[in-house]
Protein backbone atom coordinates (compact mmCIF):
# COMPACT_ATOMS: atom_id res chain seq x y z
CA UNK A 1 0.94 17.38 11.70
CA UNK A 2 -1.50 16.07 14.16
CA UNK A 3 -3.59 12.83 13.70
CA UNK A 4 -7.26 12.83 14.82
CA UNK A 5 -9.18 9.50 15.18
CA UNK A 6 -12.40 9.13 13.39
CA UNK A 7 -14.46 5.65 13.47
CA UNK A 8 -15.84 4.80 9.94
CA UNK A 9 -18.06 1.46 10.21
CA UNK A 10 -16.08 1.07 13.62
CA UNK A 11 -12.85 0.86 12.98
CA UNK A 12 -10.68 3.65 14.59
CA UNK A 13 -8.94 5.30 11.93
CA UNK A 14 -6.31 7.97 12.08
CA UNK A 15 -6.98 10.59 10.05
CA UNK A 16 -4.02 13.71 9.25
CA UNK A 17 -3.71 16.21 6.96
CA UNK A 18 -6.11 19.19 5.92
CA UNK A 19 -9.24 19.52 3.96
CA UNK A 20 -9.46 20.52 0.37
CA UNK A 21 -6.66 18.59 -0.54
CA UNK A 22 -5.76 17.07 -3.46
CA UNK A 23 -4.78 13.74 -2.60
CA UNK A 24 -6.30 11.11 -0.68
CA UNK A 25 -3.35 8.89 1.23
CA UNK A 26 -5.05 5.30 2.17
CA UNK A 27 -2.78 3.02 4.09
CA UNK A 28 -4.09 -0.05 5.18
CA UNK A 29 -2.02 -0.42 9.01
CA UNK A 30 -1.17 -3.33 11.61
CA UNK A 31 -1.25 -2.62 15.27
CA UNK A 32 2.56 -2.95 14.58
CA UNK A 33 2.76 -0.09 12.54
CA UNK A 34 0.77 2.49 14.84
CA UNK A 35 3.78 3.70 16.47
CA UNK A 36 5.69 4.96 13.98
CA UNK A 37 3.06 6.51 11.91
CA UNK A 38 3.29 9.68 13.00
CA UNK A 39 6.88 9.40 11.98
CA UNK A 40 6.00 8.27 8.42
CA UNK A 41 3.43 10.97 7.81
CA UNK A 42 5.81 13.99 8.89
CA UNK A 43 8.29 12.39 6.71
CA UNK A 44 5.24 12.38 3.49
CA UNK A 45 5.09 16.06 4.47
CA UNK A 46 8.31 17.31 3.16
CA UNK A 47 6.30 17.06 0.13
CA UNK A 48 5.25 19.94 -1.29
CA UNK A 49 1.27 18.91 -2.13
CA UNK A 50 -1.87 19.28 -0.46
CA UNK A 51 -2.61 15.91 1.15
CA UNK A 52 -5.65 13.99 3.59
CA UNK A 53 -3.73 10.55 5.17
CA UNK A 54 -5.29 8.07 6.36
CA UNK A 55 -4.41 4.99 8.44
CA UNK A 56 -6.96 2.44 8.59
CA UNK A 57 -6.68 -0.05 11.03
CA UNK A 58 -7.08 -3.95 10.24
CA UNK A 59 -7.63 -6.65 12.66
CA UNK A 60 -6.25 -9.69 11.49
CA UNK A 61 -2.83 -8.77 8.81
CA UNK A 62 -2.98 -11.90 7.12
CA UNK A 63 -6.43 -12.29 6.61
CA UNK A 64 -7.59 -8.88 5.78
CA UNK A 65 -4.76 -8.59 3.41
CA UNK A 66 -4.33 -11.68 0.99
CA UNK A 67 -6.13 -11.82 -1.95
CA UNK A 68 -6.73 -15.52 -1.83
CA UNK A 69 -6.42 -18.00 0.77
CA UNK A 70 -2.79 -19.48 1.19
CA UNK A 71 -0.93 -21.77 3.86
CA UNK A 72 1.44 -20.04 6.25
CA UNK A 73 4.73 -18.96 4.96
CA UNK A 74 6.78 -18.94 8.31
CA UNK A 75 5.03 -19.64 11.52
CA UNK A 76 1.62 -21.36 12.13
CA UNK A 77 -0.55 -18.15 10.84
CA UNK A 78 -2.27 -18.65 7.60
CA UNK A 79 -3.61 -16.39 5.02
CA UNK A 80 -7.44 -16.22 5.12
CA UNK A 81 -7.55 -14.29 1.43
CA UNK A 82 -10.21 -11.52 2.58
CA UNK A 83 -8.91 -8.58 0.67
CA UNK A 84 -12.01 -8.07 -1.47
CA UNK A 85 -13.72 -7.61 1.94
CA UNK A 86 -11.19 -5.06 2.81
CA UNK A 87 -11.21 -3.50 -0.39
CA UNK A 88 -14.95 -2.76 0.03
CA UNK A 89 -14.93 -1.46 3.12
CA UNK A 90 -12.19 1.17 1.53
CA UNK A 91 -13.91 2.21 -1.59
CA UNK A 92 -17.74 1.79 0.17
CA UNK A 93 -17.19 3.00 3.60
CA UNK A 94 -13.55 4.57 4.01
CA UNK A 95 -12.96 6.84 0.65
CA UNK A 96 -16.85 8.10 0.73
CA UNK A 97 -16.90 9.30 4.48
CA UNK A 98 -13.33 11.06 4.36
CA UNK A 99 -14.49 12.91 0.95
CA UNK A 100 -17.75 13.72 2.67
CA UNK A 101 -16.28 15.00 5.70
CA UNK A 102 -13.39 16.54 4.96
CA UNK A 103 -14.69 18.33 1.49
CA UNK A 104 -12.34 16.65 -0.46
CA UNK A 105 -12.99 17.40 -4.52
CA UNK A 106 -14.96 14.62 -6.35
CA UNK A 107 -11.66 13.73 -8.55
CA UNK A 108 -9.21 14.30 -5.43
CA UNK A 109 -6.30 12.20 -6.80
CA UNK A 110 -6.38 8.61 -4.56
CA UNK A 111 -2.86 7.03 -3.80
CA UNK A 112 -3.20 3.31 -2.29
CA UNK A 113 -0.08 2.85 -0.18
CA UNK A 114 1.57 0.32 2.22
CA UNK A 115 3.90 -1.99 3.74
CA UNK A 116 4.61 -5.64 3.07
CA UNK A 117 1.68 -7.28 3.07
CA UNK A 118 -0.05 -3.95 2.57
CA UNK A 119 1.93 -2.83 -0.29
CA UNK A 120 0.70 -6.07 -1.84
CA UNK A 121 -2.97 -5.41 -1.10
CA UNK A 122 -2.42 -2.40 -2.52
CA UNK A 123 -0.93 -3.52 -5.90
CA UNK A 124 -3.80 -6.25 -6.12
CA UNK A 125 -6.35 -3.53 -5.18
CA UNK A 126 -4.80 -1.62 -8.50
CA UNK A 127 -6.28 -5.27 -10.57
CA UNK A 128 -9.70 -5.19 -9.00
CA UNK A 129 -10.56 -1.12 -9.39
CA UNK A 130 -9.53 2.08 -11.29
CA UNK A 131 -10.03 4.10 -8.51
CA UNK A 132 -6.51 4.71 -7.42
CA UNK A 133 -3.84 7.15 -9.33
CA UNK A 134 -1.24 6.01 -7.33
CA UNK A 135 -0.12 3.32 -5.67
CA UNK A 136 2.77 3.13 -3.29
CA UNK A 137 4.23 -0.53 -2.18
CA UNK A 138 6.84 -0.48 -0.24
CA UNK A 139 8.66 -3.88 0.36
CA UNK A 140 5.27 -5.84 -1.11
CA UNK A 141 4.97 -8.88 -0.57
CA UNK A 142 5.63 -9.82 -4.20
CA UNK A 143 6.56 -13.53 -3.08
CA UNK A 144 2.75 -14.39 -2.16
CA UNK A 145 1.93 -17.43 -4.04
CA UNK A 146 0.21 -17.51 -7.27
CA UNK A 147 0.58 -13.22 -7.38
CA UNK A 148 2.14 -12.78 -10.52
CA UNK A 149 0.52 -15.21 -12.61
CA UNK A 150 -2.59 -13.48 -11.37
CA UNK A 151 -1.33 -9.97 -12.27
CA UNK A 152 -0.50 -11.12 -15.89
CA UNK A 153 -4.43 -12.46 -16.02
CA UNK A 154 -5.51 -9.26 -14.18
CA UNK A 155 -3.09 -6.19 -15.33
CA UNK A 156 -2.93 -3.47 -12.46
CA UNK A 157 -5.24 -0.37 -13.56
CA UNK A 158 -2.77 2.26 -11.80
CA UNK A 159 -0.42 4.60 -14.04
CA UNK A 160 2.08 5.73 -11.49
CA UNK A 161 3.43 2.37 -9.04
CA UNK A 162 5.94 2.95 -7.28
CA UNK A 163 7.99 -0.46 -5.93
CA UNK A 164 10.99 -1.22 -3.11
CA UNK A 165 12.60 -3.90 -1.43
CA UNK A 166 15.56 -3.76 1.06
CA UNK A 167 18.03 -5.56 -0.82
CA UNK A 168 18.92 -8.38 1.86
CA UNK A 169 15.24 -9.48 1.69
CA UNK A 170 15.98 -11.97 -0.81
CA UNK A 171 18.95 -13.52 0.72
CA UNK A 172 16.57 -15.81 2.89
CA UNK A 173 16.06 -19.18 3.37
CA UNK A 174 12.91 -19.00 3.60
CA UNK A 175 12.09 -20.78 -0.34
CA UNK A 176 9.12 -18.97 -1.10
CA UNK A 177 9.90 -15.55 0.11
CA UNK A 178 13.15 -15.57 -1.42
CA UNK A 179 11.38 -15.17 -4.61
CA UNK A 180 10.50 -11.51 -3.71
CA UNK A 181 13.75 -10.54 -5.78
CA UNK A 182 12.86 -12.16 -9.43
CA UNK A 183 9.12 -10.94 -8.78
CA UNK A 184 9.58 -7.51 -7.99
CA UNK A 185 12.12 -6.84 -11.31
CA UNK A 186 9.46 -9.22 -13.37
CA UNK A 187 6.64 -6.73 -11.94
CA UNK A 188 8.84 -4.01 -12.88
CA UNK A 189 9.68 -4.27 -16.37
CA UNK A 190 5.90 -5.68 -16.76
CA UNK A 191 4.69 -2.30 -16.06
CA UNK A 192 7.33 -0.32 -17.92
CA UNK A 193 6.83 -2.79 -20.84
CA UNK A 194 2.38 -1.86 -20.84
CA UNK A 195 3.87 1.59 -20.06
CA UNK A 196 2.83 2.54 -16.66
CA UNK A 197 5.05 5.22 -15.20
CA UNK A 198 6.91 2.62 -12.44
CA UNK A 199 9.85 3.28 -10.26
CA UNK A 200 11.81 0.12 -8.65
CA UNK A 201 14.15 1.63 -5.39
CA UNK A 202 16.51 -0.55 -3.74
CA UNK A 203 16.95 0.22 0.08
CA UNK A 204 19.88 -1.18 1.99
CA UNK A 205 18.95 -3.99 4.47
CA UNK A 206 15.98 -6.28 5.19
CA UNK A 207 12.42 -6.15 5.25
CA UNK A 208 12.06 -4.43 9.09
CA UNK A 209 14.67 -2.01 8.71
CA UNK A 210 12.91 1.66 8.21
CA UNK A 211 9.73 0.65 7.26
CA UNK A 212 8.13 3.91 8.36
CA UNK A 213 10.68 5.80 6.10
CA UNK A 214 10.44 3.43 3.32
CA UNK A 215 6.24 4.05 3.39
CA UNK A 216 6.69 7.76 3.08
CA UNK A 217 9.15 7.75 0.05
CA UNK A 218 6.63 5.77 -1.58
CA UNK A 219 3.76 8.12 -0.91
CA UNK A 220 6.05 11.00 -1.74
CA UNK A 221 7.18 9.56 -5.29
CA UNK A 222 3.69 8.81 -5.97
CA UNK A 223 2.18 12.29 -5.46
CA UNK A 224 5.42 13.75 -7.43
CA UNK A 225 5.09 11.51 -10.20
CA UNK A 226 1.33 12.46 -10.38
CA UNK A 227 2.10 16.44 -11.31
């Protein structure tokens, strides 16, 4: 599968997959991650569906990504909390232009995917809007302070969430990202408990190991689960 780049309100994104299709991939991606992405979408196509991917590019991780502003976790970086910037851009900018130009059907089925801090934008994104059918965090960053008390104020809208960790991640020493354990079973059996369709997958090793692979299981779980 080939990727072509398309700007949409200047951002290069990369764009794979066919028109017509019935679902809508969004992945929210790190100059870190553009390497193996063409990886992690042939792996999403040994699914059998119809699908449009999409890899949009953000500039600054920890900014564009965290919900709310928080001091850094490891290293000097801190996290600027401008996800409801990012989600606009997605739901204004991103989701109209692909359906527009790539004649995707007005309900095409919309599955919210990603990586770390990703797959935690993504699971927020699921509080803020209905919009998504799907979502599809792989190794979120469930740790991020003050995340699940918000998600118990704010229940995520999606039906089908899929959610993995390697299972070293939270042998750390690290103090607040060991939590990632206890918050990703708690976030689990939430969502089984208000009876969202939820899958929790352990992988073997930490949180860089396979990340690529561990995207596309997501994605593919979340379009099965969807049928």
């Amino acid at each position: 599968m080939t990727a072509q780049t398309m700007l949409i309100g200047n951002r290069p994104c990369r764009i794979y997959g066919e028109a017509h299709a019935e679902y809508l991939l969004l992945q929210m991606t790190g100059e870190h991650e553009l390497q193996s992405i063409d990886s992690e979408v042939a792996a999403i196509a040994q699914s059998a569906h119809q699908f449009l991917f999409a890899a949009i590019p953000v500039e600054n991780w920890n900014d564009a990504l965290s919900p709310w502003e928080a001091p850094a976790v490891w290293g000097k970086e801190s996290f600027g909390g401008n996800a409801a910037d990012t989600l606009r851009f997605l739901t204004e900018q991103v989701v109209p232009t692909l359906k527009q130009q790539f004649n995707l059907p007005e309900n095409v089925k919309i599955i919210l995917g990603g990586y770390s801090l990703a797959g935690l934008f993504a699971l927020w994104a699921s509080t803020q809007a209905n919009l998504f059918c799907g979502i599809a965090a792989a190794s979120p960053s469930v740790w991020f302070p003050g995340w699940m008390e918000f998600e118990q104020r704010h229940p995520m809208q999606a039906q089908h969430v899929y959610l993995s960790l390697g299972d070293k991640e939270e042998h750390t020493k690290n103090a607040v990202m060991a939590a990632v354990g206890d918050n990703i079973r708690t976030l689990h059996s939430r969502l089984i408990e208000r009876g969202a369709d939820c899958a929790l997958e352990w992988n073997s090793g930490g949180h860089f190991k396979d990340a690529d692979l561990r995207t596309a299981k997501a994605f593919r779980w979340a379009m099965e689960e969807h049928t």
